[in-house]
N, C-alpha and C. Protein backbone atom coordinates (compact mmCIF):
# COMPACT_ATOMS: atom_id res chain seq x y z
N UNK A 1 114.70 50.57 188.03
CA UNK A 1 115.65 51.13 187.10
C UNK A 1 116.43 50.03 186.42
N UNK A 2 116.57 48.89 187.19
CA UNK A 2 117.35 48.00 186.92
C UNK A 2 116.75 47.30 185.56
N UNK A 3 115.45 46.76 185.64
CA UNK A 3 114.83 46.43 184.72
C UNK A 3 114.82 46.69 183.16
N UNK A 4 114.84 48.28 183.31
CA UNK A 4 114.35 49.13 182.32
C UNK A 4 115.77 49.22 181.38
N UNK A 5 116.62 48.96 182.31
CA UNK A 5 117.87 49.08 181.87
C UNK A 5 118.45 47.79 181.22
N UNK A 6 118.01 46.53 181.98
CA UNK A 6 117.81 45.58 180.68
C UNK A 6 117.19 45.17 179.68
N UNK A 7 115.63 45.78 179.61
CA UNK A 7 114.68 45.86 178.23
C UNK A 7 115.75 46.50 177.15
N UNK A 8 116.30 47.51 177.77
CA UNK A 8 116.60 48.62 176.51
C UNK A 8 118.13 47.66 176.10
N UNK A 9 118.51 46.48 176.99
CA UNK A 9 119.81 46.15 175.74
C UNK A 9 118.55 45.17 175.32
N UNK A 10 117.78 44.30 175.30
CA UNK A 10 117.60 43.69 174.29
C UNK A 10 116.50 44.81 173.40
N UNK A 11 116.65 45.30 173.18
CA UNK A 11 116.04 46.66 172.08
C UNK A 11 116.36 46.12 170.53
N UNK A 12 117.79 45.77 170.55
CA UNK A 12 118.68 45.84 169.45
C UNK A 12 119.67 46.50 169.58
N UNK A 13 120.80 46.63 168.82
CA UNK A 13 121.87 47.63 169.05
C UNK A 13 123.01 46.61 169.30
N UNK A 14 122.45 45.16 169.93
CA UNK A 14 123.46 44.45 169.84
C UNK A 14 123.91 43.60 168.25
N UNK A 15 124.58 42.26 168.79
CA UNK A 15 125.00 41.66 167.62
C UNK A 15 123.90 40.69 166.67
N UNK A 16 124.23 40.44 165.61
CA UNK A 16 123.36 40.05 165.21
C UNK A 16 123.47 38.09 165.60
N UNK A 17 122.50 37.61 165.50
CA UNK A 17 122.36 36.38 166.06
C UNK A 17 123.31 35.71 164.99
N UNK A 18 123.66 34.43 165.38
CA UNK A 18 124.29 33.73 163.82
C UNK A 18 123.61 33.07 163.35
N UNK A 19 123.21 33.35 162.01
CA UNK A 19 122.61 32.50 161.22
C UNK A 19 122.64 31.01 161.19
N UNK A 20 123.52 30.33 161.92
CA UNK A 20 124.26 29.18 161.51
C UNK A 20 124.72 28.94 160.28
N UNK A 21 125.32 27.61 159.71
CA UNK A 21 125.63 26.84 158.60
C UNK A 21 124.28 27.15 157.77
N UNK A 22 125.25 27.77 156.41
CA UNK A 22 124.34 27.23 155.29
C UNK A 22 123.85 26.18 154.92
N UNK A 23 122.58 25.98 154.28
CA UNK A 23 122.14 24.90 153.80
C UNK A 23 122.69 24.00 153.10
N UNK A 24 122.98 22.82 153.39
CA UNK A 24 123.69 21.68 152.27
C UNK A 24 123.10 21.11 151.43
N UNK A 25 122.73 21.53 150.04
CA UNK A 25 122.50 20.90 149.37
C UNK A 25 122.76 19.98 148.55
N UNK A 26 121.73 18.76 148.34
CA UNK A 26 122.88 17.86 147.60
C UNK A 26 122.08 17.49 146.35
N UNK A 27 122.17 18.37 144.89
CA UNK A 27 121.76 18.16 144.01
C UNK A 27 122.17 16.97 143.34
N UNK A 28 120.68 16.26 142.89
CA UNK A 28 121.43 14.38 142.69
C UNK A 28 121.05 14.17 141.30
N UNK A 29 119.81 14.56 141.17
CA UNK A 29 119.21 14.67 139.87
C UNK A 29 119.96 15.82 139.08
N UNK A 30 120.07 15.78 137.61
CA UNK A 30 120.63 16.51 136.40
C UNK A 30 120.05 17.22 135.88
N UNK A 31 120.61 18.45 135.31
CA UNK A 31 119.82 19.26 134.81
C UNK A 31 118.66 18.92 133.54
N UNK A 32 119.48 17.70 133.18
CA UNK A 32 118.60 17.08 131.90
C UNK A 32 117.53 16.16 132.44
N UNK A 33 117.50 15.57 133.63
CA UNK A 33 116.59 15.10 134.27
C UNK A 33 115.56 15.92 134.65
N UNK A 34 116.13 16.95 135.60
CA UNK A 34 114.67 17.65 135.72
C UNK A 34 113.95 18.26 134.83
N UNK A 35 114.30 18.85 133.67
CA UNK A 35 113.69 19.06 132.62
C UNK A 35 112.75 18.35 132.13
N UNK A 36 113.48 16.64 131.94
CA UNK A 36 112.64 16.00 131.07
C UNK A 36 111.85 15.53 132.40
N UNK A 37 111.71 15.50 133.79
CA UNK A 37 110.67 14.56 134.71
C UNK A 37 109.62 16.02 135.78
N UNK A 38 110.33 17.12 135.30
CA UNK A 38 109.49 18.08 136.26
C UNK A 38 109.37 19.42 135.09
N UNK A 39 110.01 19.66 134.73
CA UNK A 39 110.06 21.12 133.74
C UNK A 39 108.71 20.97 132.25
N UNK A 40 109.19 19.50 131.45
CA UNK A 40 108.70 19.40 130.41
C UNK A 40 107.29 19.06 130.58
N UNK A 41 106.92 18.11 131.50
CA UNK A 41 105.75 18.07 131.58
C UNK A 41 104.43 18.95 132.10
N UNK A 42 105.43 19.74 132.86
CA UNK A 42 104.19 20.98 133.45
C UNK A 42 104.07 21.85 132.51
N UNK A 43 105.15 22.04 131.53
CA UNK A 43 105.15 23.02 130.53
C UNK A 43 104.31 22.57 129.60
N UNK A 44 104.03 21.67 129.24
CA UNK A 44 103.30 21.15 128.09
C UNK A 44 101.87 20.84 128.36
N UNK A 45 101.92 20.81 129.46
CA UNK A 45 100.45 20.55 130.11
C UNK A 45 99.52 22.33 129.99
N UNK A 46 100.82 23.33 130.53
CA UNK A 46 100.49 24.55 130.83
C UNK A 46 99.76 25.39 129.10
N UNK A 47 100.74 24.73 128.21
CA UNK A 47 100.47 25.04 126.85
C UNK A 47 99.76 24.00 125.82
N UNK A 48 99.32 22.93 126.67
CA UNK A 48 97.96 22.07 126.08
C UNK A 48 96.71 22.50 126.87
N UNK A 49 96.79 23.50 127.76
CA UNK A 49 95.26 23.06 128.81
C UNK A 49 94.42 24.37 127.68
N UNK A 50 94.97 25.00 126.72
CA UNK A 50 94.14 25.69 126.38
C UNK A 50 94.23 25.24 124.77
N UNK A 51 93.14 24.72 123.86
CA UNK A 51 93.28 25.32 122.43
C UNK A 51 92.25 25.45 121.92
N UNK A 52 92.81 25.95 120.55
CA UNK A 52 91.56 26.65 119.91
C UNK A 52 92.21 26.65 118.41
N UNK A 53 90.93 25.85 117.84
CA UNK A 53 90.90 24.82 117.01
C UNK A 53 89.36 25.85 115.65
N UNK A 54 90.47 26.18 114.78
CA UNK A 54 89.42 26.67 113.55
C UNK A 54 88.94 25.59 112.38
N UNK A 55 87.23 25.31 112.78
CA UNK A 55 87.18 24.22 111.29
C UNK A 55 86.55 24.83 110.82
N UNK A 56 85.84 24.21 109.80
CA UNK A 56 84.37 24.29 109.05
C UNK A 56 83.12 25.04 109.51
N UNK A 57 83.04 24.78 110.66
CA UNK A 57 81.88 24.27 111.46
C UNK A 57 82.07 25.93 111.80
N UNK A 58 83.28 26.82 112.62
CA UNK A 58 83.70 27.55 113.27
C UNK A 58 84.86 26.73 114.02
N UNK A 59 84.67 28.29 115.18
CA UNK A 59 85.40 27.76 116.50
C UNK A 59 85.73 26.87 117.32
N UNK A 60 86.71 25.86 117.78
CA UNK A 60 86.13 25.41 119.30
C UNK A 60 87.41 25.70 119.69
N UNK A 61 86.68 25.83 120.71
CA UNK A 61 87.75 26.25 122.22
C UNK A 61 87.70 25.17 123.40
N UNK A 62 88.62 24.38 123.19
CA UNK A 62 88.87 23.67 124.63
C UNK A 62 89.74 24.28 125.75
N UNK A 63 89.37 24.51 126.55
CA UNK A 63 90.09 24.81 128.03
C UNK A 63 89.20 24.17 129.59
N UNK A 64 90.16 24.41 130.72
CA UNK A 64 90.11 24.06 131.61
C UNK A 64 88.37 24.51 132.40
N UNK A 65 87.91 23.65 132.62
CA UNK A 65 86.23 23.88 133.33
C UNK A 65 85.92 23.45 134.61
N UNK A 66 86.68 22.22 134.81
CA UNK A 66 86.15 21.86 136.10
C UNK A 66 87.18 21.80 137.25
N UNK A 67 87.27 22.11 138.47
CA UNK A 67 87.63 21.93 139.85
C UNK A 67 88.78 21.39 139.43
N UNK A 68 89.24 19.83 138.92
CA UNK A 68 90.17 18.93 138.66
C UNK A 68 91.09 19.63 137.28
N UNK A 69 90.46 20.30 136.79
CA UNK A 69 91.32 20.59 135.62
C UNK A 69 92.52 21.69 136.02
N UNK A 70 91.35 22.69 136.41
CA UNK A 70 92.12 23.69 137.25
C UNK A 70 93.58 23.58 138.11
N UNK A 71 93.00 22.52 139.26
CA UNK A 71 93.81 21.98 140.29
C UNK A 71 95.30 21.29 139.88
N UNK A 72 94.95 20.32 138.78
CA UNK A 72 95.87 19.90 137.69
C UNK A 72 96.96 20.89 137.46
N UNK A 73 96.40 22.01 136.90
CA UNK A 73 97.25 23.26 136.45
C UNK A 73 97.94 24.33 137.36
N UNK A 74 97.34 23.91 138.71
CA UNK A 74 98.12 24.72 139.85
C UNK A 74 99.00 23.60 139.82
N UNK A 75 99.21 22.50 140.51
CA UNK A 75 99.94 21.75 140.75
C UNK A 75 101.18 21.66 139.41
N UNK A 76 101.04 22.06 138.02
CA UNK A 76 101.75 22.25 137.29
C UNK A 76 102.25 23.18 136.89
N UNK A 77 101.71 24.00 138.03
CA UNK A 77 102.61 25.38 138.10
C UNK A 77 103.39 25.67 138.73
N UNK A 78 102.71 24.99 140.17
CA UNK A 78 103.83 24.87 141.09
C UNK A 78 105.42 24.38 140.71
N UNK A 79 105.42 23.35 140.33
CA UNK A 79 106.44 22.28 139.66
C UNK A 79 107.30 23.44 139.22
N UNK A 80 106.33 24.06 138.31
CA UNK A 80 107.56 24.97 137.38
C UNK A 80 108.12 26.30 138.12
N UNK A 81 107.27 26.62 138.58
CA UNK A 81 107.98 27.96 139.66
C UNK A 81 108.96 27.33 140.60
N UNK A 82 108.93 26.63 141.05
CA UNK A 82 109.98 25.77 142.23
C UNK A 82 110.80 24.64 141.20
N UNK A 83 111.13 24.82 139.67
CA UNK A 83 111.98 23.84 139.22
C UNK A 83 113.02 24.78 138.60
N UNK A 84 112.62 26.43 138.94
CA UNK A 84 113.51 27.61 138.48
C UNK A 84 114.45 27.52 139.82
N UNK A 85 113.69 26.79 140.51
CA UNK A 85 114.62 27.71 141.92
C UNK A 85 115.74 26.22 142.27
N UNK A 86 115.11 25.52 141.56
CA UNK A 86 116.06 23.47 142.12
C UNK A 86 117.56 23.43 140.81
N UNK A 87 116.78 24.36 139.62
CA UNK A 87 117.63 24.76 138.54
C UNK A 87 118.99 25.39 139.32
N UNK A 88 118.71 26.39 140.22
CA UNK A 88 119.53 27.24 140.67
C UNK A 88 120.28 26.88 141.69
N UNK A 89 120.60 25.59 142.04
CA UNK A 89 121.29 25.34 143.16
C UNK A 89 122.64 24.89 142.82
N UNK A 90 123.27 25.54 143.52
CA UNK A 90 125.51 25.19 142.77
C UNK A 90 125.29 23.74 143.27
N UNK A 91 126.14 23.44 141.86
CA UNK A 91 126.68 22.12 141.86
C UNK A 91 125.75 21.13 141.33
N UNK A 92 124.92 21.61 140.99
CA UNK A 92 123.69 20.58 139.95
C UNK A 92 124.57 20.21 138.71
N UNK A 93 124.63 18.84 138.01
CA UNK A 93 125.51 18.55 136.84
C UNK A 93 123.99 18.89 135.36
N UNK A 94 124.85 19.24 134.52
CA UNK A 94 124.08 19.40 133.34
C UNK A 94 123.58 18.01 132.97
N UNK A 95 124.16 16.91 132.99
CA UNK A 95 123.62 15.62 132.47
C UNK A 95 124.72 14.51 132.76
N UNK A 96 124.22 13.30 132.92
CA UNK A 96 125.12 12.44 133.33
C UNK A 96 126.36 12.45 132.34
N UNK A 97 127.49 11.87 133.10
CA UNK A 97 128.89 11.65 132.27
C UNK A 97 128.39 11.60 130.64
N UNK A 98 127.78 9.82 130.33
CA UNK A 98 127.61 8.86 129.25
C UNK A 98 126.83 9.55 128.18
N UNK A 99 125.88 10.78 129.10
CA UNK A 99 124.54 11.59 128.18
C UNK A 99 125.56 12.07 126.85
N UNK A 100 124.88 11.99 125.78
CA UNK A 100 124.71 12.70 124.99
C UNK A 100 123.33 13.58 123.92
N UNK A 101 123.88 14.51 123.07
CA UNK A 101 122.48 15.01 122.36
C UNK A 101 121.57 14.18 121.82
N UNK A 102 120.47 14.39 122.00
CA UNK A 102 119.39 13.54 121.15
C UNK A 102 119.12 13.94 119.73
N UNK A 103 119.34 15.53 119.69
CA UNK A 103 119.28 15.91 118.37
C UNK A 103 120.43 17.02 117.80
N UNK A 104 121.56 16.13 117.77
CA UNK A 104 122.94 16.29 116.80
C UNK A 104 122.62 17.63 116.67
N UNK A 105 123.10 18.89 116.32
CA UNK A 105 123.07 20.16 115.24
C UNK A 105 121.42 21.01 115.67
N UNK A 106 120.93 20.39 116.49
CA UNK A 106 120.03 20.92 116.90
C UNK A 106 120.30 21.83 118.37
N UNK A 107 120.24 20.70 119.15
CA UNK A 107 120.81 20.74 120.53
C UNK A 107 122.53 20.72 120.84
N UNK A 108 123.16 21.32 121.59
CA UNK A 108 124.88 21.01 121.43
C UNK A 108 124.59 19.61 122.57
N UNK A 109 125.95 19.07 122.51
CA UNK A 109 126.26 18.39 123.78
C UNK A 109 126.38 18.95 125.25
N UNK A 110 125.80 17.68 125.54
CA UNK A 110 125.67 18.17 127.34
C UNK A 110 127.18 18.72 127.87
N UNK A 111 128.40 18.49 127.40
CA UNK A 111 129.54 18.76 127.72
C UNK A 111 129.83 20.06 127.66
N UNK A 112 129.34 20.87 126.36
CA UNK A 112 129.14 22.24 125.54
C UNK A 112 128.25 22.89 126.24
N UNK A 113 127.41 22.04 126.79
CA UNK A 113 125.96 22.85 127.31
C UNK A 113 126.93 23.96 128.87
N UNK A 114 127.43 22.35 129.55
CA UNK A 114 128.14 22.71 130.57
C UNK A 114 128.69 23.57 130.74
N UNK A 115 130.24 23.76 129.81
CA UNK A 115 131.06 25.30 129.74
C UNK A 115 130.28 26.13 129.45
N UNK A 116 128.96 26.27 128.74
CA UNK A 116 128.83 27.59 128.68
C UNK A 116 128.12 27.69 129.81
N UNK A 117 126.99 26.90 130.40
CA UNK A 117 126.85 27.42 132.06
C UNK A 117 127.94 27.74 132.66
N UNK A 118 129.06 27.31 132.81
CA UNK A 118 129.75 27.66 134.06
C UNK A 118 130.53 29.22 133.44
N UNK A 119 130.55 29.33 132.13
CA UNK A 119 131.31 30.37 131.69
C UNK A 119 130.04 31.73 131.40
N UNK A 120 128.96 31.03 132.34
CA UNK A 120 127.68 32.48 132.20
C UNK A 120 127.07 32.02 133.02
N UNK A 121 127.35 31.79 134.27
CA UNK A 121 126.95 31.63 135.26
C UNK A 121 125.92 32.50 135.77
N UNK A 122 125.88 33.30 135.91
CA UNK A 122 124.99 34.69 136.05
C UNK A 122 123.82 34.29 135.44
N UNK A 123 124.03 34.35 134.07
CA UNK A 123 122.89 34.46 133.49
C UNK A 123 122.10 33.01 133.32
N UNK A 124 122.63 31.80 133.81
CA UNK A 124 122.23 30.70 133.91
C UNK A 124 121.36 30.89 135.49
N UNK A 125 121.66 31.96 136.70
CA UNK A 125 121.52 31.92 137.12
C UNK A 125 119.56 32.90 137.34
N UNK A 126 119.76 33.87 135.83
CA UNK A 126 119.03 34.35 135.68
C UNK A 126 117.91 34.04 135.00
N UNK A 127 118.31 32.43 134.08
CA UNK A 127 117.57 32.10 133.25
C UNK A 127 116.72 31.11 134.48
N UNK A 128 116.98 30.54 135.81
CA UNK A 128 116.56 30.26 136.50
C UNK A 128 115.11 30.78 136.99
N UNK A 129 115.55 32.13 137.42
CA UNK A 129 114.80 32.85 138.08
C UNK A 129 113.41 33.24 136.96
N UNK A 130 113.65 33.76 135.57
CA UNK A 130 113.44 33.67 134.78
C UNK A 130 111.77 32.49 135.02
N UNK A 131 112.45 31.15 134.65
CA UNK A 131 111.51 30.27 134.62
C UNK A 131 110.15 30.24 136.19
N UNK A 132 111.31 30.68 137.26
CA UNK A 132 110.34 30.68 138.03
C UNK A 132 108.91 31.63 138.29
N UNK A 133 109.71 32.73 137.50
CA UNK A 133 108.67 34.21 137.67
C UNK A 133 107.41 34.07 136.59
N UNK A 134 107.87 33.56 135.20
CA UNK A 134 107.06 32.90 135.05
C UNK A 134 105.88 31.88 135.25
N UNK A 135 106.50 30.49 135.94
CA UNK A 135 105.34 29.77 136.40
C UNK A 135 104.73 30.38 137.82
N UNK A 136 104.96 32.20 138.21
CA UNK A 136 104.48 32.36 139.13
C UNK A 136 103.28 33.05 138.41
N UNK A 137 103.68 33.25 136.97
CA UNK A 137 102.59 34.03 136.78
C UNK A 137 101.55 33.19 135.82
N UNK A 138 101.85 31.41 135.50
CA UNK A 138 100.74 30.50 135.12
C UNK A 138 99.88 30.59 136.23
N UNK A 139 100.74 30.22 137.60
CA UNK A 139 99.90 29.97 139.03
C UNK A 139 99.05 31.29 138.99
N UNK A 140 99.14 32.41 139.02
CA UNK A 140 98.10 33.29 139.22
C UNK A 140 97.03 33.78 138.27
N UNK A 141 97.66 33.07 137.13
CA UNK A 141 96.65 32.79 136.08
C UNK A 141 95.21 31.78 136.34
N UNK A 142 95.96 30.43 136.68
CA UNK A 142 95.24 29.34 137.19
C UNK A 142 94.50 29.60 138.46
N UNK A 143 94.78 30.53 139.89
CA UNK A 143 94.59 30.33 140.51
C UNK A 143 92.79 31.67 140.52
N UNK A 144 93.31 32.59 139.43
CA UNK A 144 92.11 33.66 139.13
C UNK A 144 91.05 32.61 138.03
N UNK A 145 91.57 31.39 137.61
CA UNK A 145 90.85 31.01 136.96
C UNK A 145 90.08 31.51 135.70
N UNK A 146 91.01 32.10 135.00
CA UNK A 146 91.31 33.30 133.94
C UNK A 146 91.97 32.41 132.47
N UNK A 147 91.19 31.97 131.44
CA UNK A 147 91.69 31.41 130.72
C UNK A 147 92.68 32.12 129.73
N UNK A 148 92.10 33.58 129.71
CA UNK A 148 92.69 34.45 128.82
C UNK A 148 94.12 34.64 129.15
N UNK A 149 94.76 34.89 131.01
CA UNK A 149 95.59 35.10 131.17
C UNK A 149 96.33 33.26 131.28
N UNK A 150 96.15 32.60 130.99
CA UNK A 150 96.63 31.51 131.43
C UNK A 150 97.04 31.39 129.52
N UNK A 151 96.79 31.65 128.51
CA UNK A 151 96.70 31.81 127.43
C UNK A 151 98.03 32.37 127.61
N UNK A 152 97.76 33.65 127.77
CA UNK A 152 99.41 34.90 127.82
C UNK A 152 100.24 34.40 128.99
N UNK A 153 99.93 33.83 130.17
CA UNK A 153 101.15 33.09 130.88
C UNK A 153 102.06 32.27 130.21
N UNK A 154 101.06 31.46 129.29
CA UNK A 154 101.56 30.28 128.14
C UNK A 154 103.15 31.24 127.42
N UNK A 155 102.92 32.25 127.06
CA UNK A 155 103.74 32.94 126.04
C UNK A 155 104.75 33.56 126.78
N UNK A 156 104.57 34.00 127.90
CA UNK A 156 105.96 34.10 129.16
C UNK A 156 106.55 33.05 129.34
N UNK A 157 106.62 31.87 129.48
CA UNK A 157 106.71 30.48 129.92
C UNK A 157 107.60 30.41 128.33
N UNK A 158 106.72 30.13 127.52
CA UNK A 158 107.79 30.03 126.21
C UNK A 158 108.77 31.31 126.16
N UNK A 159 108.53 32.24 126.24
CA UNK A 159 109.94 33.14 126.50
C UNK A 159 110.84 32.55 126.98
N UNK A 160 110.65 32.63 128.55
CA UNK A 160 111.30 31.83 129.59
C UNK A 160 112.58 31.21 129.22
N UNK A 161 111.48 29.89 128.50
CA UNK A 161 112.45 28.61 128.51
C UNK A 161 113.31 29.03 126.88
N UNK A 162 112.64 29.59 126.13
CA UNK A 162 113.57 29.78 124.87
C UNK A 162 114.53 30.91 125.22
N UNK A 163 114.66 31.68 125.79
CA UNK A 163 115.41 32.60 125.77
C UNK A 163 116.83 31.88 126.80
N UNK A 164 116.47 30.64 127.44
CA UNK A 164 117.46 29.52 128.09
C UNK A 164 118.32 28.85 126.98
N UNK A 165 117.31 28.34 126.16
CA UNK A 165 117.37 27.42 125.45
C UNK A 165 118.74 28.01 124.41
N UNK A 166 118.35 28.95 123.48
CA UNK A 166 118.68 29.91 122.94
C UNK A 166 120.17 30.18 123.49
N UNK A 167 120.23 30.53 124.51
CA UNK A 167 121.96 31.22 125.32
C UNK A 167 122.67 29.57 125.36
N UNK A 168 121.88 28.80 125.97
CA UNK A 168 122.61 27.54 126.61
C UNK A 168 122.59 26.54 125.72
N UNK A 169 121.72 25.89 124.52
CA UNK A 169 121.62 24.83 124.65
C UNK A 169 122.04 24.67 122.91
N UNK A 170 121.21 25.85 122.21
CA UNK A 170 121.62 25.99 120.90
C UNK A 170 122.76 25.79 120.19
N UNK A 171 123.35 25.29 119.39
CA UNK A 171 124.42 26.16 118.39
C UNK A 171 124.33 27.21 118.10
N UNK A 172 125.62 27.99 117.73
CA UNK A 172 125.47 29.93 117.80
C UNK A 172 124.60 29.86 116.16
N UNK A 173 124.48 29.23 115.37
CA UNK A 173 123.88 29.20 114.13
C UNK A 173 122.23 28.81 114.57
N UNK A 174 121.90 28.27 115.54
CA UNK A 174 120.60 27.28 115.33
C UNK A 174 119.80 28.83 116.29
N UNK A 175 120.73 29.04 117.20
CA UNK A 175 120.32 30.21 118.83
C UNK A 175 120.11 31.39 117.63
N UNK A 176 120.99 31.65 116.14
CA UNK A 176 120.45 33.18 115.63
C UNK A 176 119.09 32.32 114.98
N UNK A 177 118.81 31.42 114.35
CA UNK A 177 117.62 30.95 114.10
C UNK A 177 116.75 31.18 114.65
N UNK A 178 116.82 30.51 115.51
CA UNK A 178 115.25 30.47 116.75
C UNK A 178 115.41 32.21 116.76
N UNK A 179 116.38 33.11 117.16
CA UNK A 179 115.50 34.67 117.34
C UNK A 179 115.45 35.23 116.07
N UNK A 180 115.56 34.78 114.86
CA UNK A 180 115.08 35.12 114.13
C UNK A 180 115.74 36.15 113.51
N UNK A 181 117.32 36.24 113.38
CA UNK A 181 118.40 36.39 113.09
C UNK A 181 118.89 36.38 111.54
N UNK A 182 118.80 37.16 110.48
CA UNK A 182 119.26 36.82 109.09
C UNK A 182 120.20 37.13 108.86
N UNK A 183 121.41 36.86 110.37
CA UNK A 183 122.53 36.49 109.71
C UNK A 183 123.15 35.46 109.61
N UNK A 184 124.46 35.36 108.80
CA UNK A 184 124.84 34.50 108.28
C UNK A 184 125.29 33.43 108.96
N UNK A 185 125.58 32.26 109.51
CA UNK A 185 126.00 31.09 109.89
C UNK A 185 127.33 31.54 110.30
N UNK A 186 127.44 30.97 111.16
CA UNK A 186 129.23 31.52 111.79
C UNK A 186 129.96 30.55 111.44
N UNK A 187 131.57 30.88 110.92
CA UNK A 187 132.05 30.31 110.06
C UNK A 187 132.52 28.60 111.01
């Protein structure tokens, strides 16, 4: 009896274990870093591995054929599904102190970029997730070995990152541009 009577407390019903201490993360690299050393290059790789090229002649279609090409493109998928989630960790800086824009009226300053992350936090937090669900769906593109869907992954992926780009990085004049907006320039 005695036994039976201690199976049944560890049943459950008691407390829950403690999780311990959260994870410490110590984001070192910048948001403008990982972009330009993990984000930009898988992205561009993801939306070069396929084209299709109209001449004279006809068609050609270059895409991915062999073992290595493929493999290439998982591994650059990976990057990007897990650079939504390195995006998302508190306390990552937008860009060093000294950074500034590379392209004036195009891009705002990293300073500008900043307040509006921290003042849309949420949705910086969503534009994260965003990027990752995406390169989850290059990887299962790449991994079915499906050029067609690796084609339309391409066009989630540019969502993705423009619909970031667009909230965070734009001027409110350049962000109605890119969606294609005919209104007027804000004063």
């Amino acid at each position: 009896m005695l036994a039976l009577t201690g199976l049944a407390g560890c049943a459950g019903g008691g407390p829950e274990p403690d999780p311990g201490p959260r994870p410490n993360f110590q984001p070192t690299a910048t948001v403008e870093e990982l972009m330009r050393s993990v984000v930009d290059p898988a992205a561009d790789a993801v939306w070069d591995s396929v084209v299709i090229t109209s001449t004279p002649d006809g068609i050609e279609r270059e895409a991915p054929n062999s073992d290595d090409d493929w493999l290439a493109l998982e591994h650059h998928a990976v990057r990007l599904l897990e650079a939504g989630n390195l995006l998302r960790i508190e306390g990552r800086p937008i860009a060093a102190a000294d950074s500034v824009s590379e392209l004036p009226g195009i891009d705002l300053e990293p300073a500008d970029i900043a307040v509006r992350v921290a003042g849309q936090y949420d949705a910086w937090l969503r534009s994260g997730r965003e990027l990752h669900d995406a390169g989850v769906v290059v990887l299962n593109a790449v991994r079915a070995r499906s050029v067609d869907a690796l084609l339309e992954s391409g066009d989630r992926l540019d969502a993705a990152c423009e619909s970031c780009h667009s909230r965070f990085w734009y001027p409110p004049d350049a962000a109605e541009a890119a969606a294609g907006s005919n209104q007027p320039p804000a004063p």
